[in-house]
C-alpha atoms as a PDB file:
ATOM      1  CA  UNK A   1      -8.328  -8.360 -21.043  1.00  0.00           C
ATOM      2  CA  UNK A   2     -10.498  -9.389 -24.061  1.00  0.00           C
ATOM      3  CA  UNK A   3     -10.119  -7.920 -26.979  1.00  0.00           C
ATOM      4  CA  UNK A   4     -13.327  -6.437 -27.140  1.00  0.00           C
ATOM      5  CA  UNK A   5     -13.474  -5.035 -23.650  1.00  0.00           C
ATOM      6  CA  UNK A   6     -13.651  -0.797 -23.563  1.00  0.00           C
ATOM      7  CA  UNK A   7     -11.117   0.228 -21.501  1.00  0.00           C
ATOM      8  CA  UNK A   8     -12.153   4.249 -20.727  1.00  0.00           C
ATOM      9  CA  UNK A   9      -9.031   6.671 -20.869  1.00  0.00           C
ATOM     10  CA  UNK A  10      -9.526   7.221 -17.370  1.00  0.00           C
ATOM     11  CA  UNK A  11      -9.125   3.510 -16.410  1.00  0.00           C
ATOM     12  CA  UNK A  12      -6.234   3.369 -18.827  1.00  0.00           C
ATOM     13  CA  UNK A  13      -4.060   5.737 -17.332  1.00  0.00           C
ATOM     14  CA  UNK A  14      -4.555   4.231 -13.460  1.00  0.00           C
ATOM     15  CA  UNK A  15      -3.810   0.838 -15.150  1.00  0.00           C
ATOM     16  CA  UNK A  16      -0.476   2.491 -16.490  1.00  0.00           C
ATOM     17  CA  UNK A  17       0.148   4.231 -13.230  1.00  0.00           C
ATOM     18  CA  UNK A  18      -0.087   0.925 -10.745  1.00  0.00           C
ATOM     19  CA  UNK A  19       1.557  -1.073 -13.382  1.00  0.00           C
ATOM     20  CA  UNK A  20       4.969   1.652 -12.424  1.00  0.00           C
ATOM     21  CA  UNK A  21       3.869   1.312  -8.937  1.00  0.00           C
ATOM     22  CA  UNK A  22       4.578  -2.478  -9.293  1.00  0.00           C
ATOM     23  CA  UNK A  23       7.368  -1.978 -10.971  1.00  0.00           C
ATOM     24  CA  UNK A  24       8.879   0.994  -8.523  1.00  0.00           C
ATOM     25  CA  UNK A  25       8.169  -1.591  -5.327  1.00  0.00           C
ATOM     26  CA  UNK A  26      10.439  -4.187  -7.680  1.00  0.00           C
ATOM     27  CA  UNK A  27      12.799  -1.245  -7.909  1.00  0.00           C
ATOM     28  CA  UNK A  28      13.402  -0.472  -3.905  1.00  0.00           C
ATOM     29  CA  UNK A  29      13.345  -4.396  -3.234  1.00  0.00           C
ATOM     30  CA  UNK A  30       9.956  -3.915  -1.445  1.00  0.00           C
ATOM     31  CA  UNK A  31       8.606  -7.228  -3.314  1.00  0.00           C
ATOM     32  CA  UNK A  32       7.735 -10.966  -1.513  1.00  0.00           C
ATOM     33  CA  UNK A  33       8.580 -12.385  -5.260  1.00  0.00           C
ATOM     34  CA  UNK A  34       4.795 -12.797  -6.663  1.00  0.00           C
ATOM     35  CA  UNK A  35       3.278 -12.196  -3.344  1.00  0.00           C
ATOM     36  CA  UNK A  36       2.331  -8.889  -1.723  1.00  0.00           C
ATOM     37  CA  UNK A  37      -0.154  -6.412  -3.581  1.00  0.00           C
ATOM     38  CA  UNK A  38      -1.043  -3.115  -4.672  1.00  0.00           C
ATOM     39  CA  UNK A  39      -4.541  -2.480  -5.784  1.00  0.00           C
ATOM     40  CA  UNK A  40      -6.287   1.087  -7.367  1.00  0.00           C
ATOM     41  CA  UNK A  41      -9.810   1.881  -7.432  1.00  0.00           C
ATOM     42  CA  UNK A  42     -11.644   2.362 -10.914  1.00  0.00           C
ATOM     43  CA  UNK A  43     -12.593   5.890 -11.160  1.00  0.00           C
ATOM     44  CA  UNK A  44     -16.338   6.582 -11.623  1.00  0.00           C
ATOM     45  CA  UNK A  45     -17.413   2.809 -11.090  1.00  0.00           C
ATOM     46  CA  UNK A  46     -19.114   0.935  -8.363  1.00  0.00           C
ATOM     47  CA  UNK A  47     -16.661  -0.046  -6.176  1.00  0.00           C
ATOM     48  CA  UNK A  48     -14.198  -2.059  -9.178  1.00  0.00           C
ATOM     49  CA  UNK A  49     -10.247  -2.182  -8.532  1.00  0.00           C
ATOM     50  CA  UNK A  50      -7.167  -3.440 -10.034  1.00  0.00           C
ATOM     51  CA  UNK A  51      -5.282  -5.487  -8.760  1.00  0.00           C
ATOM     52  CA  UNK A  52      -1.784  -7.865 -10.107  1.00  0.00           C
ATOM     53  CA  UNK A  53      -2.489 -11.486 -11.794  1.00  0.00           C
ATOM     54  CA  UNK A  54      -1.139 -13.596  -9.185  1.00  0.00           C
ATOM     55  CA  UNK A  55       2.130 -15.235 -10.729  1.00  0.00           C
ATOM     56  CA  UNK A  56       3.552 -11.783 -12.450  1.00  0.00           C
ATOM     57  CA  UNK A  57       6.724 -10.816 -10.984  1.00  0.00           C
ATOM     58  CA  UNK A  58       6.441  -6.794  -9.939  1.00  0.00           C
ATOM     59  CA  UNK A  59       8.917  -5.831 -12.487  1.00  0.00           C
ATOM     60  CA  UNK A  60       7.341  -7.288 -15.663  1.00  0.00           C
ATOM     61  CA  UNK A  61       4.131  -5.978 -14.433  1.00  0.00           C
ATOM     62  CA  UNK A  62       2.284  -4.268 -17.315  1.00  0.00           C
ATOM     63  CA  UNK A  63      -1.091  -2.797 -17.542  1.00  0.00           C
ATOM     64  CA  UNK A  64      -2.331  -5.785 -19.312  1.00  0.00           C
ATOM     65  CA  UNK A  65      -1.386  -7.675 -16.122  1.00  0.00           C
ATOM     66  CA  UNK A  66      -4.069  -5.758 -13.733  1.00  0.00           C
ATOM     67  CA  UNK A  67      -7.313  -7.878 -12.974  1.00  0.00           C
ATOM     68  CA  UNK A  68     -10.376  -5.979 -12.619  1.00  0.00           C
ATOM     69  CA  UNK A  69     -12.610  -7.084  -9.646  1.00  0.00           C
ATOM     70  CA  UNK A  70     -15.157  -5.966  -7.520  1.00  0.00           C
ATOM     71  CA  UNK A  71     -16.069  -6.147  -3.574  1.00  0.00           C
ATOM     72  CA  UNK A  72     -17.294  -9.866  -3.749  1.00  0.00           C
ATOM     73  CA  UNK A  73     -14.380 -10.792  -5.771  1.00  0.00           C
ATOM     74  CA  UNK A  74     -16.185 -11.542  -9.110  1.00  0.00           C
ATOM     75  CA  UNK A  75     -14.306 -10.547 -12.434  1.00  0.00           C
ATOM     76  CA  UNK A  76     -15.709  -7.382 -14.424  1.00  0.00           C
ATOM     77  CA  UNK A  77     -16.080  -7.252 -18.223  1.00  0.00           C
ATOM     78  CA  UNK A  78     -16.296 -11.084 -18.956  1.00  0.00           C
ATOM     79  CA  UNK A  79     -12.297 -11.113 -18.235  1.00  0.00           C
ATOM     80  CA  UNK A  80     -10.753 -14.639 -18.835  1.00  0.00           C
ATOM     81  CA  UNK A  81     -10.743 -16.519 -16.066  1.00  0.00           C
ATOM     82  CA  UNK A  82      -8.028 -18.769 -16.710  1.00  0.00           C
ATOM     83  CA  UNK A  83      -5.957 -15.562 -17.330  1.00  0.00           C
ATOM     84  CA  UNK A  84      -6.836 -13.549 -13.971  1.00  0.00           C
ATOM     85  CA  UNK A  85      -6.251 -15.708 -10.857  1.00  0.00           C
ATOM     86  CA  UNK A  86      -5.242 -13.233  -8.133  1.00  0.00           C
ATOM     87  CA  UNK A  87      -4.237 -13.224  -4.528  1.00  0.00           C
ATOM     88  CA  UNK A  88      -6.877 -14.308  -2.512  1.00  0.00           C
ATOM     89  CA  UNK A  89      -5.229 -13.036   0.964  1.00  0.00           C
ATOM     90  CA  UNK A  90      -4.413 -10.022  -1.104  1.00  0.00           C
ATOM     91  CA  UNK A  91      -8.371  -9.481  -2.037  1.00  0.00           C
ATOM     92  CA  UNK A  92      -9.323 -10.438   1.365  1.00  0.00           C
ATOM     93  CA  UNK A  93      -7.174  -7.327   2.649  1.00  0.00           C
ATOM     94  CA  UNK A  94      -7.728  -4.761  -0.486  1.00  0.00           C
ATOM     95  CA  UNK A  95     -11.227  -5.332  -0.316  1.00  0.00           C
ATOM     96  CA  UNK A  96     -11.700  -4.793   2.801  1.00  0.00           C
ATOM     97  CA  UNK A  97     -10.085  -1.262   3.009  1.00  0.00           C
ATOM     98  CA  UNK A  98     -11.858  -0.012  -0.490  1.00  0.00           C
ATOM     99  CA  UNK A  99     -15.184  -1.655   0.977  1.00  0.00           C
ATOM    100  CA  UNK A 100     -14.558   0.974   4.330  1.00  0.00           C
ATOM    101  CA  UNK A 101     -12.588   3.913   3.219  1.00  0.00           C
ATOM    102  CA  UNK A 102     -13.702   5.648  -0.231  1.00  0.00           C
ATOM    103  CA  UNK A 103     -11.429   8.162   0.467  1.00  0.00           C
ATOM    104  CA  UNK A 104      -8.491   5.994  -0.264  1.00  0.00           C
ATOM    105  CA  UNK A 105      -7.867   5.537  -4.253  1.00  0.00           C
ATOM    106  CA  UNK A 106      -4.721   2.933  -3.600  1.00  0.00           C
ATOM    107  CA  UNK A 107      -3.491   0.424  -1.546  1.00  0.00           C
ATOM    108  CA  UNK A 108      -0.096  -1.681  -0.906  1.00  0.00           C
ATOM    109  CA  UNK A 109       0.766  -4.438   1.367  1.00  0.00           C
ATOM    110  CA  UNK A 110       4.058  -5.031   1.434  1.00  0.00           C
ATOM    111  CA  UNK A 111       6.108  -8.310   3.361  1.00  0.00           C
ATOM    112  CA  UNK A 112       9.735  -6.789   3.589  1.00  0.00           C
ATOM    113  CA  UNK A 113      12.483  -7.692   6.615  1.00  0.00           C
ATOM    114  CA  UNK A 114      11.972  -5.153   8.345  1.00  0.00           C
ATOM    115  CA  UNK A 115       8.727  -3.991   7.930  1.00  0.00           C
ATOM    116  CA  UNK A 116       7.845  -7.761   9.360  1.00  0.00           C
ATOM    117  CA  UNK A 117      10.406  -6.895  11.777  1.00  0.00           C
ATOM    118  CA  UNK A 118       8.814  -4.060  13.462  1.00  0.00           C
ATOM    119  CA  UNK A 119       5.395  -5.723  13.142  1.00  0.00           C
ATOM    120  CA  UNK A 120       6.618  -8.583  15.041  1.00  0.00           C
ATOM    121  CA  UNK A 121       7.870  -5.247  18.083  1.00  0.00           C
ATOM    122  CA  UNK A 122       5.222  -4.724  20.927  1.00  0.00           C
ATOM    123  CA  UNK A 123       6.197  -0.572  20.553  1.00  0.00           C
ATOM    124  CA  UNK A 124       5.058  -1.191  17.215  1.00  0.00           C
ATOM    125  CA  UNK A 125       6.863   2.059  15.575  1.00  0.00           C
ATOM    126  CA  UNK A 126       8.428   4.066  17.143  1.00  0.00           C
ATOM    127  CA  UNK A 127       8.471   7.859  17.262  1.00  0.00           C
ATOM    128  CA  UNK A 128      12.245   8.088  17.209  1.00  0.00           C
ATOM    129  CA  UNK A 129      13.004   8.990  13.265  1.00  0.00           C
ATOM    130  CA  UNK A 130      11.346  12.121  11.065  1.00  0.00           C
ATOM    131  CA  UNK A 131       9.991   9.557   8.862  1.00  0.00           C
ATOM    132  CA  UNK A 132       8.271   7.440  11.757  1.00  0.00           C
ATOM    133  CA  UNK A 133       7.308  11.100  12.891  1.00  0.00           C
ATOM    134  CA  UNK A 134       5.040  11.659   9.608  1.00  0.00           C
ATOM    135  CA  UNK A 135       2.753   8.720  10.983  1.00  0.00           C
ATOM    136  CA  UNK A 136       2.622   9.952  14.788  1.00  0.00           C
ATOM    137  CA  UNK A 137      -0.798   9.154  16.291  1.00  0.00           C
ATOM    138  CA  UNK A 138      -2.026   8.504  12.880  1.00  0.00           C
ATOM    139  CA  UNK A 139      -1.409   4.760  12.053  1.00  0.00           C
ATOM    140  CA  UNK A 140      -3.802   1.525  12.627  1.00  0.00           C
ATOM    141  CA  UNK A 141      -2.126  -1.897  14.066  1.00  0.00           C
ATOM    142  CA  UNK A 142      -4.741  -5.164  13.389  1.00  0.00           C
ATOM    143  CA  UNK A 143      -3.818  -8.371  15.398  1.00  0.00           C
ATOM    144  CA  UNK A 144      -2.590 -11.949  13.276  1.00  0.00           C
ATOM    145  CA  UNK A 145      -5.188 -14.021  12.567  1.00  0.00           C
ATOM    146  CA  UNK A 146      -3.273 -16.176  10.385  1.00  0.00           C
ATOM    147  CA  UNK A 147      -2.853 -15.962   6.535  1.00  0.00           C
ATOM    148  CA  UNK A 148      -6.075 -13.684   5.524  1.00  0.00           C
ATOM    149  CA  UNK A 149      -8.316 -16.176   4.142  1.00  0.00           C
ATOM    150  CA  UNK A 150     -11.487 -15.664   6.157  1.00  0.00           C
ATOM    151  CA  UNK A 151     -13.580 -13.110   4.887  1.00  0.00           C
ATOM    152  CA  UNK A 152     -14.915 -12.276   7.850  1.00  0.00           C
ATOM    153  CA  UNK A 153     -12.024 -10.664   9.047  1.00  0.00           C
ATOM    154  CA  UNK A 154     -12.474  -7.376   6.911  1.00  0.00           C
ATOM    155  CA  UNK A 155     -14.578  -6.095   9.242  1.00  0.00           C
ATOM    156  CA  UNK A 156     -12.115  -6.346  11.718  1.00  0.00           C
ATOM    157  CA  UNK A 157      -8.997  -4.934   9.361  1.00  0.00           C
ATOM    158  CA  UNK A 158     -11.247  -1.991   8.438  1.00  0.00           C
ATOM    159  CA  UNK A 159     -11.668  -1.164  12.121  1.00  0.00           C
ATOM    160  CA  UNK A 160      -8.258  -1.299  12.478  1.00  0.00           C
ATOM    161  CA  UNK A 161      -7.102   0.827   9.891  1.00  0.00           C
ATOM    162  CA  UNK A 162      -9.862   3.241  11.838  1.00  0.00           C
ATOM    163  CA  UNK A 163      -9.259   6.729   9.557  1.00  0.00           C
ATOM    164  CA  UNK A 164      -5.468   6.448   9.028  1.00  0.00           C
ATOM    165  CA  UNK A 165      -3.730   5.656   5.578  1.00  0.00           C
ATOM    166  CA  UNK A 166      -1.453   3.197   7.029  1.00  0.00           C
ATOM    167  CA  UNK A 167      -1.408   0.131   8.824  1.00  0.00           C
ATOM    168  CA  UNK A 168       0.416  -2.314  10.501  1.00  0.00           C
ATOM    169  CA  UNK A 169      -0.327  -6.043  10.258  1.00  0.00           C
ATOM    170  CA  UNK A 170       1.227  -7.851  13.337  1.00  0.00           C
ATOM    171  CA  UNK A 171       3.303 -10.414  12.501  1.00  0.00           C
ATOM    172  CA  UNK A 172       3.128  -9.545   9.161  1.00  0.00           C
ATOM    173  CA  UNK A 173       3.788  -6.439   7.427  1.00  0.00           C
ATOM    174  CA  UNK A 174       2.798  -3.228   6.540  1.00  0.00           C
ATOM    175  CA  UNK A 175      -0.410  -1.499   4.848  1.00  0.00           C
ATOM    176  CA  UNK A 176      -0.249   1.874   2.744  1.00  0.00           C
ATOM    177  CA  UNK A 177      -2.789   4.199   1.487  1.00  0.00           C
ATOM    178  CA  UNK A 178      -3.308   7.178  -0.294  1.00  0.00           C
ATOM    179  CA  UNK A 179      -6.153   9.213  -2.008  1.00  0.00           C
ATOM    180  CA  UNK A 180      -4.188   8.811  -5.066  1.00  0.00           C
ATOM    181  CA  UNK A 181      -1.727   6.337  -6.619  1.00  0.00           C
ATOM    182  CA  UNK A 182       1.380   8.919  -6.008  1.00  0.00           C
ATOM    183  CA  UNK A 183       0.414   9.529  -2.150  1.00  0.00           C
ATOM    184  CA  UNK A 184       0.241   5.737  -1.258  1.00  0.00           C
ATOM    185  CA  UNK A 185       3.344   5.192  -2.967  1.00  0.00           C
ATOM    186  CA  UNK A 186       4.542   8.520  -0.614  1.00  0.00           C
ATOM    187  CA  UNK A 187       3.395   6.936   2.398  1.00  0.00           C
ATOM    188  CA  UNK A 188       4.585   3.023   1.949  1.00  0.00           C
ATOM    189  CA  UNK A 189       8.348   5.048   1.238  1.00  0.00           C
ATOM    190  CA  UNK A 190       7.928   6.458   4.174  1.00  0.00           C
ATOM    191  CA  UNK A 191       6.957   3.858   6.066  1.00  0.00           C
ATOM    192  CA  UNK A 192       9.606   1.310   5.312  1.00  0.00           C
ATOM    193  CA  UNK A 193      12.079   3.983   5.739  1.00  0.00           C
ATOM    194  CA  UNK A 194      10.756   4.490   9.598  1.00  0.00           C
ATOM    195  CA  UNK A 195      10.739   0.574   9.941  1.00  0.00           C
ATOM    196  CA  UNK A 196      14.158   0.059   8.232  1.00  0.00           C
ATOM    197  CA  UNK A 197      15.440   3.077  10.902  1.00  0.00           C
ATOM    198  CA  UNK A 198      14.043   1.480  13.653  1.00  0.00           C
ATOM    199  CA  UNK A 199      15.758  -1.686  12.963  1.00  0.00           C
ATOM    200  CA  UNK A 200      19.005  -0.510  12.860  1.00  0.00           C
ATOM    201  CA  UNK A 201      18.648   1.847  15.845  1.00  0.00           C
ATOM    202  CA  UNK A 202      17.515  -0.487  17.798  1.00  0.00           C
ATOM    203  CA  UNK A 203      20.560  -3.169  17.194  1.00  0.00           C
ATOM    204  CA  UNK A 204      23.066  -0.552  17.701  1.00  0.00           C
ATOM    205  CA  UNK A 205      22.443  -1.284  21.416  1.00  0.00           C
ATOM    206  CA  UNK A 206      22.633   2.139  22.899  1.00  0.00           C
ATOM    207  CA  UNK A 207      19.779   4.405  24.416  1.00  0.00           C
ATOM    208  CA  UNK A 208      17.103   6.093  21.992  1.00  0.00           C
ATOM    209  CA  UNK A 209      16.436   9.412  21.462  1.00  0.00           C
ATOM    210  CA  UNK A 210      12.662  10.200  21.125  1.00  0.00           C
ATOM    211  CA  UNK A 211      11.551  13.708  21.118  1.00  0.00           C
ATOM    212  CA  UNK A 212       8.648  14.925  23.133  1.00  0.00           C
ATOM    213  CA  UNK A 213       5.248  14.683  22.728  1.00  0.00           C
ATOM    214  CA  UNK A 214       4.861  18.160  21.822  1.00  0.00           C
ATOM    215  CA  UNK A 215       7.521  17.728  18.756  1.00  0.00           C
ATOM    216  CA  UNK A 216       6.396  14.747  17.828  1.00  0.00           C
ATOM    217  CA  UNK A 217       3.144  15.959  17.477  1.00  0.00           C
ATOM    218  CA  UNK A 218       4.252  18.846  15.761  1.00  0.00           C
ATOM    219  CA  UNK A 219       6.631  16.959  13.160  1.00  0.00           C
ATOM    220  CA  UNK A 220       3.410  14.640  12.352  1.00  0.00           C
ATOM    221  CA  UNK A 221       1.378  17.987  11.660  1.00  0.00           C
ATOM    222  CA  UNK A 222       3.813  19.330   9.586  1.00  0.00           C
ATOM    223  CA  UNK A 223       3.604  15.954   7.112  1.00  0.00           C
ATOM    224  CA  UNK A 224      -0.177  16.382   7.110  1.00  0.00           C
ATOM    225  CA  UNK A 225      -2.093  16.417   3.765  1.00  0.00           C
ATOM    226  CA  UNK A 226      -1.330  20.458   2.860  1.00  0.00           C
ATOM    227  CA  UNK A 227      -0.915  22.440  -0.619  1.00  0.00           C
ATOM    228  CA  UNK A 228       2.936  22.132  -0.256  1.00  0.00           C
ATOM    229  CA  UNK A 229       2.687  18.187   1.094  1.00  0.00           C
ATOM    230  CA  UNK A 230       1.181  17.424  -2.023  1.00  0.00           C
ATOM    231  CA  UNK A 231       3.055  19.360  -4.071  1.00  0.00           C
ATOM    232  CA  UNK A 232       5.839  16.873  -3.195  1.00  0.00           C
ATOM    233  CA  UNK A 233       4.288  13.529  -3.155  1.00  0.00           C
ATOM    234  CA  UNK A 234       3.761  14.479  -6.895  1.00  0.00           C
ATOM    235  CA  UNK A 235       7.532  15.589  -6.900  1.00  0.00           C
ATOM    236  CA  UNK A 236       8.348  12.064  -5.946  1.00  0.00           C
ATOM    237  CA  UNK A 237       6.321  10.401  -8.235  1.00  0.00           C
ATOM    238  CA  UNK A 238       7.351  12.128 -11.210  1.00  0.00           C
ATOM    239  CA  UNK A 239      10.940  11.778 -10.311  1.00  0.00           C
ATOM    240  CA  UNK A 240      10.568   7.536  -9.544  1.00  0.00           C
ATOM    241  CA  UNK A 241       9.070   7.534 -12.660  1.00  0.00           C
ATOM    242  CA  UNK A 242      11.803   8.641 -14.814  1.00  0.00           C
ATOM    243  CA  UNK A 243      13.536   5.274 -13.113  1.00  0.00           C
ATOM    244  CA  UNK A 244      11.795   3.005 -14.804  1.00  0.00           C
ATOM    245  CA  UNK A 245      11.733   2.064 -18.309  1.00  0.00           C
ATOM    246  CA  UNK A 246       8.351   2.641 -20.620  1.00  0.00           C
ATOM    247  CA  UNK A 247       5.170   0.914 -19.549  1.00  0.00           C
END
């Protein structure tokens, strides 16, 4: 950022926030080295997010690192262009979902083993483990299209995500979301942890258990948004938090 550019305390603190949700996905081994992406929305803004400098491993990320953009990709607050390249399959995906779904504050793509492993499953994930229960009925799959360049597919990937807060890129990887920085780094934990379970059941090479519809159902209700739901996604973040070393 240049010197001269206001940064409001609002925008400060969700700088400070995604640059520990960069590092935390460096902390789990959820990174693709300097690709993948998390992005936050500017608060009280039209339609600005943040997103990593392309080239910034996840855990050196710091607040200075996040590049301020907007829907068409331009750079907000005369930023230095030779100092904010980002991800261009990463804005083509980000973009698309903050265009579609103001509800959502933060998103993460993520490109680990077996998160690509269950994309690449025709199931797609399976209701088998409590944490794959959480997303029950309530997560988006988009087809490959190849590495996403092409604008034109954000239509298409916002239809897909449809009104869930997660995703799953065929082929590819996974997509979380969250009305708030802490929830989407909730949901992408809880993701992984389904896919990672999955993986593992599955090569043990013995007959699933999957509950019935009726408990399945229920288990996903009980992980809904509620005053006690939220109550620990904050738990969480505080507590990953005190992992990490000052921002």
């Amino acid at each position: 950022m240049a010197e001269n550019n206001f940064i409001s305390p609002i925008e400060a603190q969700v700088r400070r926030e995604l640059a520990a949700f960069y590092r935390l996905m460096a902390h789990f081994n959820m990174t693709d080295l300097i690709d993948t992406h998390i992005s936050a929305r500017v608060p009280g803004t039209p339609d600005h997010f943040l997103i990593n400098r392309y080239g910034v491993l996840f855990d050196e990320m710091r607040s200075q690192d996040l590049v301020k953009i907007d829907l068409q990709g331009r750079l907000v607050e005369g930023q230095d262009p030779a100092n904010s390249r980002i991800n261009l399959a990463g804005f083509t995906i980000h973009s698309a979902i903050h265009a579609a779904r103001h509800d959502l504050a933060c998103v993460v793509h993520t490109h680990t083993t077996d998160g690509i492993a269950v994309s690449c499953q025709a199931e797609g994930l399976l209701p088998i483990s409590q944490h794959a229960l959480k997303f029950f009925n309530r997560i988006g799959y988009h087809d490959y299209e190849g590495v996403a360049l092409d604008l034109d597919e954000r239509a298409r990937l916002a239809r897909s995500m449809g009104p869930h807060e997660v995703m799953i890129l065929r082929n590819h990887g996974l997509v979380a979301a969250g009305s708030s920085i802490p929830k989407a780094f909730h949901n992408i934990m809880f993701l992984e942890r389904a896919c990672s379970a999955q993986i593992k059941a599955l090569s043990g090479g013995r007959p699933l258990s999957i509950p019935s519809p009726e408990v399945c159902a229920r288990a996903s209700e009980q992980g809904s948004d509620r005053a006690e739901v939220s109550e620990i996604v904050q738990l969480g973040w505080d507590a990953a938090l005190r992992l990490l070393r000052p921002i």
